[in-house]
Protein backbone atom coordinates (compact mmCIF):
# COMPACT_ATOMS: atom_id res chain seq x y z
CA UNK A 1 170.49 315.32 -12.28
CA UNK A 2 168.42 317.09 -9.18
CA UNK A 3 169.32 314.87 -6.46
CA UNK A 4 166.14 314.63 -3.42
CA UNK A 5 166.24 316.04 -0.75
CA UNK A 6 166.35 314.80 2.74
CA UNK A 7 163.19 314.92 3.59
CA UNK A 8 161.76 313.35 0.36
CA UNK A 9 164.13 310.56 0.43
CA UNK A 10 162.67 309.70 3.86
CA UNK A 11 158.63 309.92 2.88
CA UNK A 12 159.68 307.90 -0.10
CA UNK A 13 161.44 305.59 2.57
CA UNK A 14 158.12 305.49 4.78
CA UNK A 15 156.02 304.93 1.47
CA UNK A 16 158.14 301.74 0.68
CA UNK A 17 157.54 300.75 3.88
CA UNK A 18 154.01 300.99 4.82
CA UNK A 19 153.94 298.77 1.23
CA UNK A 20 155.81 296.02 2.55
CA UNK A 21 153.32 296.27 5.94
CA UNK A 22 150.15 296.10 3.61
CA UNK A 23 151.34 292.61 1.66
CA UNK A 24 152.80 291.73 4.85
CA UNK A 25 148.78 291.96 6.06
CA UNK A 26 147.54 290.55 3.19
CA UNK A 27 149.81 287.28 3.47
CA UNK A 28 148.61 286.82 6.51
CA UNK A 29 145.17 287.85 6.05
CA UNK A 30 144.27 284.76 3.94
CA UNK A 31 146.00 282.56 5.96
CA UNK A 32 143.94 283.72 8.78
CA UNK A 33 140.65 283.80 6.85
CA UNK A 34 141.68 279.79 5.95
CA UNK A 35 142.20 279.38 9.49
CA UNK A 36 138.65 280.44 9.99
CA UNK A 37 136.76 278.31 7.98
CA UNK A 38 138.70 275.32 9.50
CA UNK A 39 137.44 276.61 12.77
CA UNK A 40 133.69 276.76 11.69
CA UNK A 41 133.30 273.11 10.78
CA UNK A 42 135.42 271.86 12.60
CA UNK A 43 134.75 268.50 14.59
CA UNK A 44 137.67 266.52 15.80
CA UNK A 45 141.15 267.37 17.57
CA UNK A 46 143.12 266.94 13.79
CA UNK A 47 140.71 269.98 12.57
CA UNK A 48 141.04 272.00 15.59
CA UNK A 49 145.41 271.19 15.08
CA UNK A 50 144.78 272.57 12.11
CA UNK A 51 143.02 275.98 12.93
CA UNK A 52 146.29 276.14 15.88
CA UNK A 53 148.74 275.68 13.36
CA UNK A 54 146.94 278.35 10.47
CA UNK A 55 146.46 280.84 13.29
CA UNK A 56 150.12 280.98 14.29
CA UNK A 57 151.59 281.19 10.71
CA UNK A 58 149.10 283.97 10.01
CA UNK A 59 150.02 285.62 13.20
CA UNK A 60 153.97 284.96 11.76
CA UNK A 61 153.53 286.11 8.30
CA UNK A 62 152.22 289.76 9.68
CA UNK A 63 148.67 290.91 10.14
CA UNK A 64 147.53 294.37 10.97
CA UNK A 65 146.28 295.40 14.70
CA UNK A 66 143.00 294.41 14.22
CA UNK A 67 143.21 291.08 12.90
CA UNK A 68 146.54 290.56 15.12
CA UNK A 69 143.77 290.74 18.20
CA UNK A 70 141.16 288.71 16.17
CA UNK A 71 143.99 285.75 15.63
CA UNK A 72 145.08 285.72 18.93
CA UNK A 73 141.56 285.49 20.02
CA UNK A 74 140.92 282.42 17.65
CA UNK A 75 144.05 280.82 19.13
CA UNK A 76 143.16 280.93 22.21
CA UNK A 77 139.41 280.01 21.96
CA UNK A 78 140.70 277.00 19.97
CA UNK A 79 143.36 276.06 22.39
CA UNK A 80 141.00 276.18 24.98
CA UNK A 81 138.54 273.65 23.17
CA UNK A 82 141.70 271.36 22.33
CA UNK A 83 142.34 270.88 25.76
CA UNK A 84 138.08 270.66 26.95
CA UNK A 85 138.60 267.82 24.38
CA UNK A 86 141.84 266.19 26.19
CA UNK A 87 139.45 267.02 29.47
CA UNK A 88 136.50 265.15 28.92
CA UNK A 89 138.92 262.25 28.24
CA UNK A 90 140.81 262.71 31.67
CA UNK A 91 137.66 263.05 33.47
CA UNK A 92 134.62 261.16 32.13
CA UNK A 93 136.04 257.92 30.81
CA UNK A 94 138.81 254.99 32.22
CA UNK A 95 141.99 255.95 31.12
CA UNK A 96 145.43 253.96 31.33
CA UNK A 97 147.83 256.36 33.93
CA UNK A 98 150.89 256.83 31.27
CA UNK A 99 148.65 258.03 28.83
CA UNK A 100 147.05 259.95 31.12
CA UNK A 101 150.08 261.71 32.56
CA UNK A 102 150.01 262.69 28.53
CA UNK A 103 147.33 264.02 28.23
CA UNK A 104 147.24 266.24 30.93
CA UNK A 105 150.55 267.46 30.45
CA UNK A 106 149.61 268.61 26.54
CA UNK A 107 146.60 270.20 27.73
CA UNK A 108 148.40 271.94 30.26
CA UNK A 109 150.35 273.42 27.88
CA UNK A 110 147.44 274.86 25.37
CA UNK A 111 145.70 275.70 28.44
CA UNK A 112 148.97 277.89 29.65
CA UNK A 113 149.20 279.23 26.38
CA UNK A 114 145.59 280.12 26.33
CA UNK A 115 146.57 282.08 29.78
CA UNK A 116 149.77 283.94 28.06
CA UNK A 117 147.53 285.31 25.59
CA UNK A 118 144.85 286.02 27.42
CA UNK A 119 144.74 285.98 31.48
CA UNK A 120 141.27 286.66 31.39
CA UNK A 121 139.67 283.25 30.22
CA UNK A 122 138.06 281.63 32.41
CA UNK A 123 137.33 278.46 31.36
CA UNK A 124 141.01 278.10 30.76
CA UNK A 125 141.81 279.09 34.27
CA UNK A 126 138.71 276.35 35.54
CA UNK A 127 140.24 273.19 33.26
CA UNK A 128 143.95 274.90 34.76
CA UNK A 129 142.61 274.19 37.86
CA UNK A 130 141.31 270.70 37.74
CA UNK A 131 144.39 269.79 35.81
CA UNK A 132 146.72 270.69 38.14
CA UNK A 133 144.37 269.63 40.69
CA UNK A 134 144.72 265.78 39.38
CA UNK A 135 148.38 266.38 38.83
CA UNK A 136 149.31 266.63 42.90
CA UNK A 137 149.80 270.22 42.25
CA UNK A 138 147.51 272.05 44.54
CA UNK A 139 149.60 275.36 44.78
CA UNK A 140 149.06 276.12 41.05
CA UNK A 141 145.56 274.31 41.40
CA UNK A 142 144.21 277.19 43.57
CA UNK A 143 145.82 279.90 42.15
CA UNK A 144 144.31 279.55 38.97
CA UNK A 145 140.31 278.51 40.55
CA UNK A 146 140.61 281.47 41.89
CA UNK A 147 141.15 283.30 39.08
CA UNK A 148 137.97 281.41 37.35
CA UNK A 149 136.22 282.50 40.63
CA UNK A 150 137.27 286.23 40.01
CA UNK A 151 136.28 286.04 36.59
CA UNK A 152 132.46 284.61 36.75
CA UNK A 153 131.23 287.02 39.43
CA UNK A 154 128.18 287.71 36.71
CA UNK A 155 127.86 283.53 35.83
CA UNK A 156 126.49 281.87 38.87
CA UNK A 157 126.69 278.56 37.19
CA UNK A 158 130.81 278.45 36.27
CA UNK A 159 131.32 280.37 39.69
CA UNK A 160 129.22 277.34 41.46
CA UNK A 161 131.46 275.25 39.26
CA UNK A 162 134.91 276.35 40.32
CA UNK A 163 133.64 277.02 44.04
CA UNK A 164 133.18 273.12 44.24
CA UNK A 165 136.28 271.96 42.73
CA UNK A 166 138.54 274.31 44.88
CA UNK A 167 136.67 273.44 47.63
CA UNK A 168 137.89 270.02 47.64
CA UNK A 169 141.25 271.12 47.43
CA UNK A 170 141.19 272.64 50.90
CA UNK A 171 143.03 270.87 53.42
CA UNK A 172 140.92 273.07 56.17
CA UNK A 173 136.70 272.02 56.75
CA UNK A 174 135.79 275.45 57.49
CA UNK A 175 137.45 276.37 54.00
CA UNK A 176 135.92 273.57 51.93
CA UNK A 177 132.61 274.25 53.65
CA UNK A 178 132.66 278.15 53.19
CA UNK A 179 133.31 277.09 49.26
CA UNK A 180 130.28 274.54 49.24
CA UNK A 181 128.13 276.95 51.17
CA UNK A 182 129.00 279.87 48.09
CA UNK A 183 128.08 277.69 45.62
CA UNK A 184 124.85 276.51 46.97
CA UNK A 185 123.66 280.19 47.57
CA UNK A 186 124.38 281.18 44.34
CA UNK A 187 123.27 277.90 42.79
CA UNK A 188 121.15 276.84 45.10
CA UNK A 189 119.16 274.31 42.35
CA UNK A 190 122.28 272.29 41.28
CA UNK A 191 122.34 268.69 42.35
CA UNK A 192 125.87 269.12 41.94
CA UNK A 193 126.44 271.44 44.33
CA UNK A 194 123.96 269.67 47.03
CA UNK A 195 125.20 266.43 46.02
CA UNK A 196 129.12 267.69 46.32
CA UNK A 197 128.26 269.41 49.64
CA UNK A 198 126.37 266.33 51.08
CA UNK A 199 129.16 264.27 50.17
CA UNK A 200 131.15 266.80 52.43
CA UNK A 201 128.74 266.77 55.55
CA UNK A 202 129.00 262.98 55.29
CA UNK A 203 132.32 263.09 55.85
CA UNK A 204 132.33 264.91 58.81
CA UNK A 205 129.83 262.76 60.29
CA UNK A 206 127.40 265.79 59.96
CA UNK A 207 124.41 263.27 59.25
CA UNK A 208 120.85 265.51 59.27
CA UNK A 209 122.74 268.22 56.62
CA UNK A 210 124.18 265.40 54.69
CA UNK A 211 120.58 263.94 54.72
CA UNK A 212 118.89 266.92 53.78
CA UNK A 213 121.38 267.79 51.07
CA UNK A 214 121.03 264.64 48.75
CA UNK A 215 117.48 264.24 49.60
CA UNK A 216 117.44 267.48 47.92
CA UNK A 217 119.67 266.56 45.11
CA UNK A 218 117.84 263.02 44.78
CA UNK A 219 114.12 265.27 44.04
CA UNK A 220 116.15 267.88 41.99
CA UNK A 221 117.94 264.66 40.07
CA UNK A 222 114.97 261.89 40.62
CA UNK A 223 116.95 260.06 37.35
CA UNK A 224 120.28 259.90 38.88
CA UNK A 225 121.43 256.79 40.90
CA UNK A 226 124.10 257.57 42.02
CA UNK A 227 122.74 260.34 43.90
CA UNK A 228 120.17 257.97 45.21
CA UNK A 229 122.59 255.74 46.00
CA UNK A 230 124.45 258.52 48.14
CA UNK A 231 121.34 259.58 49.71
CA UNK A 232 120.60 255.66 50.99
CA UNK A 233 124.34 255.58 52.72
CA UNK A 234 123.39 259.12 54.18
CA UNK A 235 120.40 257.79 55.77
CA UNK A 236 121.72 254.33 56.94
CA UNK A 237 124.43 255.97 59.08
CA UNK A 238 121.70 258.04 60.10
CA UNK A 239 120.03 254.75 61.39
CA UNK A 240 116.76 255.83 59.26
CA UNK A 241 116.62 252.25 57.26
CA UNK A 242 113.33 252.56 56.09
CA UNK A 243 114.44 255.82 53.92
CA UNK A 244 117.35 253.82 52.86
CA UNK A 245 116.19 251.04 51.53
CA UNK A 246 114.24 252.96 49.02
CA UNK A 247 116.80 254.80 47.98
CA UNK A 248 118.86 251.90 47.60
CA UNK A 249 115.85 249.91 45.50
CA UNK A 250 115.13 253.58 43.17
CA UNK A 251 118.74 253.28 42.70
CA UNK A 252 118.72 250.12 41.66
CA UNK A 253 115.79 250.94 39.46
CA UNK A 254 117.73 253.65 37.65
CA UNK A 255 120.90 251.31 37.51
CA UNK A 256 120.20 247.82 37.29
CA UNK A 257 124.28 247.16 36.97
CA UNK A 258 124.67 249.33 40.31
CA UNK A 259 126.80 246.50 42.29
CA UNK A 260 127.53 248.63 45.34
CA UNK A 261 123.57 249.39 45.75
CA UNK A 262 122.64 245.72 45.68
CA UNK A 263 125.61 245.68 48.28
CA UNK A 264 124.52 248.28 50.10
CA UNK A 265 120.89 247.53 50.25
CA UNK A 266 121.64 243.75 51.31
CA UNK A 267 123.41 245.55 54.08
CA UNK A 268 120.30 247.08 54.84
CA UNK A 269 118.00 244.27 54.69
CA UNK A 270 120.14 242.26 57.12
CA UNK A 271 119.62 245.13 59.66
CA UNK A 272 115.95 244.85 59.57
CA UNK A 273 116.67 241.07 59.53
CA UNK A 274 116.17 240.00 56.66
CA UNK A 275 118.60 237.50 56.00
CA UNK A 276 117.33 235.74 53.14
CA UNK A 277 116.60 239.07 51.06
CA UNK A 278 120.15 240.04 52.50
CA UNK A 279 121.95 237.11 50.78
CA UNK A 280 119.91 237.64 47.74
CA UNK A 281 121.43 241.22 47.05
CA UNK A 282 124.73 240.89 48.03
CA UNK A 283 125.04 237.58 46.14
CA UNK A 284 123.86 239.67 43.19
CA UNK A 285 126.32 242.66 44.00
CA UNK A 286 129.04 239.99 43.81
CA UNK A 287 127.85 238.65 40.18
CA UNK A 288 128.01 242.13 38.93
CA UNK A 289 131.03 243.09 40.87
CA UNK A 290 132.79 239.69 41.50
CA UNK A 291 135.59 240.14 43.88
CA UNK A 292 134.14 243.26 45.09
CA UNK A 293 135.65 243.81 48.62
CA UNK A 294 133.00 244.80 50.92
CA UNK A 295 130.70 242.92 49.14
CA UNK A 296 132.59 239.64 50.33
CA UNK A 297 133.45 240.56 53.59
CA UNK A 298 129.43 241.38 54.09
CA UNK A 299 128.88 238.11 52.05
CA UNK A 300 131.41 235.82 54.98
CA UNK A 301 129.76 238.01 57.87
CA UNK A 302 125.94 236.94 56.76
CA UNK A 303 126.95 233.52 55.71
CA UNK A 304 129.08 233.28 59.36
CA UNK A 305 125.58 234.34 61.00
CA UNK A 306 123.89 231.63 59.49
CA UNK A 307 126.30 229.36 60.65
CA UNK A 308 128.00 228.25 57.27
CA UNK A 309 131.24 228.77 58.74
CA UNK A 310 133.22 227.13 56.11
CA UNK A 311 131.50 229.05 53.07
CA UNK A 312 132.53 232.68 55.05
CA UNK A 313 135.79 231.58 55.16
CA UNK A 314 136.34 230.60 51.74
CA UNK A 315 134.90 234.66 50.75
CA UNK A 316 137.28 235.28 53.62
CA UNK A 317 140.36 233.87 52.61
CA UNK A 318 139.87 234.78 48.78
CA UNK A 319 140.19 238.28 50.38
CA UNK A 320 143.12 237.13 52.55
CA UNK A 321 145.03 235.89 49.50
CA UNK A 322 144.69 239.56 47.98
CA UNK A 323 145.49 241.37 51.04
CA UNK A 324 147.12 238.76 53.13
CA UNK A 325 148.09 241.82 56.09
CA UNK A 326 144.48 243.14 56.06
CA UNK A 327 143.60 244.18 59.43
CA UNK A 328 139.72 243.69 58.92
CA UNK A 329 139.98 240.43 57.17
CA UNK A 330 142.11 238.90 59.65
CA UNK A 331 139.71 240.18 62.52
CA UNK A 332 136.88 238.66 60.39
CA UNK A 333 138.90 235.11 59.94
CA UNK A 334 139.51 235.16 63.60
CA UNK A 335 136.17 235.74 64.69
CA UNK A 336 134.95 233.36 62.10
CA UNK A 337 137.32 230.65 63.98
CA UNK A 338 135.80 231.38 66.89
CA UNK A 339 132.44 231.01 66.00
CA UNK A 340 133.47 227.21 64.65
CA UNK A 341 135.22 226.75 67.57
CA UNK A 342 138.51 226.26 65.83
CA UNK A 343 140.03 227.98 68.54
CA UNK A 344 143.65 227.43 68.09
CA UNK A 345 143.32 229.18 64.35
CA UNK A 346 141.87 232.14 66.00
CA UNK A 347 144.79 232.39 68.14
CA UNK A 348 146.81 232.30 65.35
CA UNK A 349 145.26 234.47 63.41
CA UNK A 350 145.03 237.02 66.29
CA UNK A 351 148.53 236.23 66.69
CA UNK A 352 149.48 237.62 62.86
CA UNK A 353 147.31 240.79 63.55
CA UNK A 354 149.13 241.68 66.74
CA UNK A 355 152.34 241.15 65.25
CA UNK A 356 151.87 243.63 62.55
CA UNK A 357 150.06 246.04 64.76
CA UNK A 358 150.96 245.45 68.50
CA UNK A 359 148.59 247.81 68.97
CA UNK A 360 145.34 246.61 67.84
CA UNK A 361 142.86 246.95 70.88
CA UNK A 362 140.18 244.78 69.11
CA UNK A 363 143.06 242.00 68.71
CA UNK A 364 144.07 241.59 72.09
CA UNK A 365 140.70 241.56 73.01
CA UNK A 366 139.40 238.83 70.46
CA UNK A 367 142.60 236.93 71.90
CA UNK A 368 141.33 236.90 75.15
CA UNK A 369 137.72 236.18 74.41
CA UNK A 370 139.81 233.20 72.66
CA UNK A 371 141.50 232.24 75.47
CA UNK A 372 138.89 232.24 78.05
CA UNK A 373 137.29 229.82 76.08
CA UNK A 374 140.25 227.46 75.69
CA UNK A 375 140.51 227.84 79.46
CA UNK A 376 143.78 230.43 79.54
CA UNK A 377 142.41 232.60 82.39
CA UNK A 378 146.34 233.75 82.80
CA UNK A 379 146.54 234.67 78.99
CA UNK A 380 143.04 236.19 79.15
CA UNK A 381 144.00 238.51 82.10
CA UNK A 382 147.14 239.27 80.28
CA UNK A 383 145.44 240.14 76.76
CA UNK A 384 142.44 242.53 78.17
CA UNK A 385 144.63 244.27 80.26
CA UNK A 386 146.77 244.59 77.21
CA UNK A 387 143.46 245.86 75.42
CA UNK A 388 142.45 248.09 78.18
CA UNK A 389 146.09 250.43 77.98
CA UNK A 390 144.71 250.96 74.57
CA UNK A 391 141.21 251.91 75.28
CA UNK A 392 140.90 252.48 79.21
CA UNK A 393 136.81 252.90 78.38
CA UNK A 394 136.12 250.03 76.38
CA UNK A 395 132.81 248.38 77.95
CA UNK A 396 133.32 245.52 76.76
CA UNK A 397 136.60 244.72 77.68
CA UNK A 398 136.27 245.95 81.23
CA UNK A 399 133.03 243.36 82.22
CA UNK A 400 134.78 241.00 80.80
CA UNK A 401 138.47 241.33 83.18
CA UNK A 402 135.98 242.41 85.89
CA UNK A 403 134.18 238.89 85.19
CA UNK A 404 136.94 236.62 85.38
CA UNK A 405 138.89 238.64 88.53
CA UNK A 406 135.42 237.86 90.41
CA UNK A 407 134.80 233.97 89.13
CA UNK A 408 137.96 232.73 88.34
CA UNK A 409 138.21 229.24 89.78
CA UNK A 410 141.55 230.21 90.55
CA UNK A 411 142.61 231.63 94.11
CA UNK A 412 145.90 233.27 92.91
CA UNK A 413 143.96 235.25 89.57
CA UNK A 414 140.55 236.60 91.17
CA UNK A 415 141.03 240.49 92.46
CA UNK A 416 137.22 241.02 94.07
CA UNK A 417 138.06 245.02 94.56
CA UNK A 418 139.73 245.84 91.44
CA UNK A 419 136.44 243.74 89.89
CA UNK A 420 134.22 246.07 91.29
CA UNK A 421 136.02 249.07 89.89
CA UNK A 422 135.74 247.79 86.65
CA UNK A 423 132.24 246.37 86.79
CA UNK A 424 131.25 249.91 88.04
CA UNK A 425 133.00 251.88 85.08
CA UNK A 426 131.53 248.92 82.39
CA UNK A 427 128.49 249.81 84.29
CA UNK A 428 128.53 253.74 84.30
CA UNK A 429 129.66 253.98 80.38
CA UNK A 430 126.32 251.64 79.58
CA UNK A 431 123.60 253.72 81.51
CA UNK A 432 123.28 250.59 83.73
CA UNK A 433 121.13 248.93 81.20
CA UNK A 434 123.14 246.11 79.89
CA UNK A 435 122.29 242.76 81.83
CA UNK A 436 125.02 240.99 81.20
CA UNK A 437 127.51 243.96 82.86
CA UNK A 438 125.13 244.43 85.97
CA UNK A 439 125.16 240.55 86.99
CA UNK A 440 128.87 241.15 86.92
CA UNK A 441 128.83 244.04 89.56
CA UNK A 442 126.94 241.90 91.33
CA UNK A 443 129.57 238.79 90.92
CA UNK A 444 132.23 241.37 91.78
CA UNK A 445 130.55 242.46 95.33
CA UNK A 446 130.00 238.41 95.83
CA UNK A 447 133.53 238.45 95.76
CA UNK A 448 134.27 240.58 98.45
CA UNK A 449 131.59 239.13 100.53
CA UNK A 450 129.31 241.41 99.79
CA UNK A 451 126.04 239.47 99.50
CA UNK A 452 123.07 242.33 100.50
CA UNK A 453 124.83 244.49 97.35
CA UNK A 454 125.35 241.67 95.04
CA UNK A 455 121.67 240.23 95.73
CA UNK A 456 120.47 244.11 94.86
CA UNK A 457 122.51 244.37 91.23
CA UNK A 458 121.73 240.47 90.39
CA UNK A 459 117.84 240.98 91.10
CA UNK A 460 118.23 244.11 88.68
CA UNK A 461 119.94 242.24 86.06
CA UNK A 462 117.45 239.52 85.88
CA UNK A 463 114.96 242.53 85.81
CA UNK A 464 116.11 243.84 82.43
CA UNK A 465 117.91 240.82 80.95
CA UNK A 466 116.24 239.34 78.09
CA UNK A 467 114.47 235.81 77.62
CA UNK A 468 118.10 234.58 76.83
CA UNK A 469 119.54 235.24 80.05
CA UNK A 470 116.85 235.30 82.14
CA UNK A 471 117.93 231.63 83.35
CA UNK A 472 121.45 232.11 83.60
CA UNK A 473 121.09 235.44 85.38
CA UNK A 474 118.64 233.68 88.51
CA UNK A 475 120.79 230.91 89.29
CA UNK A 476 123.56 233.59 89.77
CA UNK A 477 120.87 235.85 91.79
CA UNK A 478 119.94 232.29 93.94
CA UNK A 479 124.13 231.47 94.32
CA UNK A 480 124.11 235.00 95.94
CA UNK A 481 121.07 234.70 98.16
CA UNK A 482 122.67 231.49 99.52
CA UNK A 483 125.88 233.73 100.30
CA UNK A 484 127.62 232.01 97.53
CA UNK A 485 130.37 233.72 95.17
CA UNK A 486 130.00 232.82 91.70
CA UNK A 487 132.46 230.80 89.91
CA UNK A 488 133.00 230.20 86.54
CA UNK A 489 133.73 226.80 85.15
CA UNK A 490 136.78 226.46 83.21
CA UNK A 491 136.44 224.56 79.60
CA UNK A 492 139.00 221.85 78.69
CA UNK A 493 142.01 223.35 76.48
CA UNK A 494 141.98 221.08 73.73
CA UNK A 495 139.06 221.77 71.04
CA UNK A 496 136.18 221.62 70.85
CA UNK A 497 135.75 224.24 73.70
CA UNK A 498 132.43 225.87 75.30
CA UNK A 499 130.19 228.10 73.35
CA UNK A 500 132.33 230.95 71.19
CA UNK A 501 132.33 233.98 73.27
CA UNK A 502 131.44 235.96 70.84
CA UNK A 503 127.98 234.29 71.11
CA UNK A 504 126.15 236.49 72.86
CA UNK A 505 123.38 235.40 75.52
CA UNK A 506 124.28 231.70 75.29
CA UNK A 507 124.81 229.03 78.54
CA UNK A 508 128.33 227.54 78.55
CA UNK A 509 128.41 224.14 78.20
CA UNK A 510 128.21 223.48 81.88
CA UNK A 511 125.19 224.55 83.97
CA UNK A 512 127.06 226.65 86.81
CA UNK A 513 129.20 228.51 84.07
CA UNK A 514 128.35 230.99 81.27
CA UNK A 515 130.46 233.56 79.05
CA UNK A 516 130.72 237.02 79.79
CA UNK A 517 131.25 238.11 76.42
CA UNK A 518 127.69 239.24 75.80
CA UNK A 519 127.77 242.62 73.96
């Protein structure tokens, strides 16, 4: 027997083994060809399970170069669309946080898989993004939008895409705004991107450019309400209510379920005053949207205005029972109080807000409003000057300590000098043009004994007071003309008290007195 040689025993070596590679192929060939036909009807997460599972036993069972690529490629793809699936869930429709957490974490995983095989999709890297976005992960959020940024130089509309969802992952404006400003060059006719980057100038109180962004978006999108709706809050802060209460009404055209327009819009209408058309759309907000917070506090506030006192308060404490520490609610009880002259509840209630927040300015001042109406000059004093630490420029709060340090009935409480120095800064921060803080400049120089001063700043407060005040304001000018000081009367401290402070422009129940609380 002629026994091979070495170098035939190894070509008959290599020829065994290139056989084993070639049914090594083919077993995973057909596998792979299966895993295509799933893939090319396939409609629902179990088919596209499925087309993952063939693709990874035909990548296992051995496939040559070629078709290696061309399964890795189908893997991903599919992975990618698993997780779009598991996206639109996340995204577009209510979902219950556990299952959630779920859902994002398995897409997540196809999506990082999609990644290891390929770094280069970039749809993966977009849904990455938003993923870890929602996840509290902004790190890994960025990282990956900018890889989808990197890879869709050449598709405007994905670049535009990931440009607006990174940009609201910036903690800096100039960063978020440099993102918005990208994707509206390159994009410049996507409501998205105009509505996204109106949103933005809203925000920072930029008013015109958030205007003129989703007025934009609104004619690119005429269909979409809540783009009008956007547009209408854009242009109420902007104090142009006409414009707004279109947008609110095409809104509510488009959506006839839109609670927060009818809201919004009844916000609106009161503005323009009209109170009856007002009631009519919050009222309707709150059947859509019963509950609705703003919607009840606006709700309390109109019914309070018309003097239903005890139908605001039951909106009000409805609200109280859900958020019993609410700053805004309590300030809106209080003031509510006041207004019915249950002044010892306003106290109270101003009492509860100071306690959780000693240093709520508005508090301290609604307190002493409160308490110059029950009489408690002394408390008064003590509350705006209390308010004042807080905000030394407050208008408000410095006619009204000015007011009672010139007219306090008592001796031991009235500071004529330091009046003046308030009166004048209460002045100065108003332009001079408030009545109501003029005629007490001109009770502050009374004070002092300065009658030919007091005489020239009461004659110019009658001048520009209103019908209102005209009366009050020349029986103060006629005190000072008859070298008179002013003095203010002081209520009885059991309820019911004089007119609610609050009331602006109103006599005080006794003809030589009137409140100072006229903002």
């Amino acid at each position: 027997m002629v026994r091979p040689r070495l170098w035939q025993w190894l070509l008959c070596a290599g020829a065994v083994l290139a056989c084993g590679a070639v049914h090594a192929a083919d077993d995973g060939q057909a596998i792979l060809d299966k895993a295509t036909d799933v893939k090319l009807t396939a409609e629902s997460v179990a088919d596209l399970n499925d087309v993952i599972r063939l693709c990874q036993e035909a990548i296992k069972a051995g496939l040559d170069e070629d078709n290696t690529k061309f399964a890795n490629g189908l893997l991903a793809s599919t992975l990618t669309q698993r997780a779009e699936m598991a996206c639109v869930e996340l995204f577009e429709r209510p979902v219950d946080p556990a299952r959630a957490r779920k859902i994002a974490q398995l897409a997540v995983a196809d999506l990082e898989e999609t990644i290891r095989i390929d770094a280069n999709q970039a749809e993966a890297q977009f849904l990455l993004g938003r993923l870890y976005g929602q996840m509290g992960e902004p790190k890994k959020a960025l990282k990956a939008l900018d890889e989808a940024i990197r890879l869709t130089a050449d598709e405007p509309a994905s670049r535009a895409k990931a440009l607006l969802v990174r940009a609201n992952l910036h903690q800096d404006p100039k960063d978020r705004l440099a993102d918005f400003d990208e994707a509206a060059k390159i994009a410049p006719r996507d409501p998205n991107v105009l509505r996204f980057r109106g949103m933005f100038h809203l925000g920072q109180n930029n008013l015109d450019a958030a205007v003129a962004d989703l007025t934009a978006a609104a004619e690119i999108d005429p269909k979409d309400s809540d783009t009008q709706e956007a547009c209408g809050i854009a242009q109420a802060l902007a104090q142009k209510y006409d414009e707004s209460l279109e947008s609110f009404s095409r809104a509510i055209e488009l959506d006839p379920n839109a609670a927060t327009a009818y809201v919004h819009r009844g916000r609106i209408r009161a503005i323009k005053g009209d109170m009856p058309g007002a009631l009519r759309d919050v009222e309707h907000g709150l059947r859509l949207q019963p509950g609705a917070v703003q919607a009840l506090q606006l709700h309390a506030s109109l019914l309070g205005s018309a003097g239903k006192y005890d139908q605001a308060l039951v909106d009000l404490n409805a609200l109280r029972t859900a958020m019993p520490d609410n700053p805004e609610v309590l300030t809106q009880i209080a003031a509510v109080y006041q207004a019915s002259k249950q002044l010892h509840k306003a106290v109270a209630t101003y009492d509860h807000l100071l306690k959780n927040d000693p240093k709520n300015a508005s508090a301290y001042r609604g307190r002493a409003d409160t308490y110059l109406s029950l009489g408690k000059q002394n408390e008064s004093i003590a509350d705006y000057e209390a308010a004042l630490k807080l905000e030394p420029n407050n208008s408000g709060v410095l006619n009204n300590l000015a007011w009672v340090l010139a007219t306090s009935p008592d001796d031991k409480l009235r500071d004529g000098k330091r009046a003046i120095e308030l009166a004048k800064s209460a002045a100065e921060g108003t332009e001079f043009k408030q009545a109501h803080i003029v005629s007490t400049l001109a009770a502050a120089y009374a004070e002092t004994g300065d009658f030919d001063t007091a005489v020239t700043w009461s004659k110019k407060a009658v001048d520009i007071g209103g019908d209102q005040l005209k009366s009050q304001l020349q029986k103060e000018l006629e005190s000072y003309e008859a070298h008179h000081p002013w003095r203010e009367a002081v209520p009885p401290t059991e309820e019911p008290a004089v007119q609610n402070p609050s009331e602006k422009g109103s006599p005080a129940s006794d003809d030589t007195a009137r409140s100072k609380n006229e903002e």
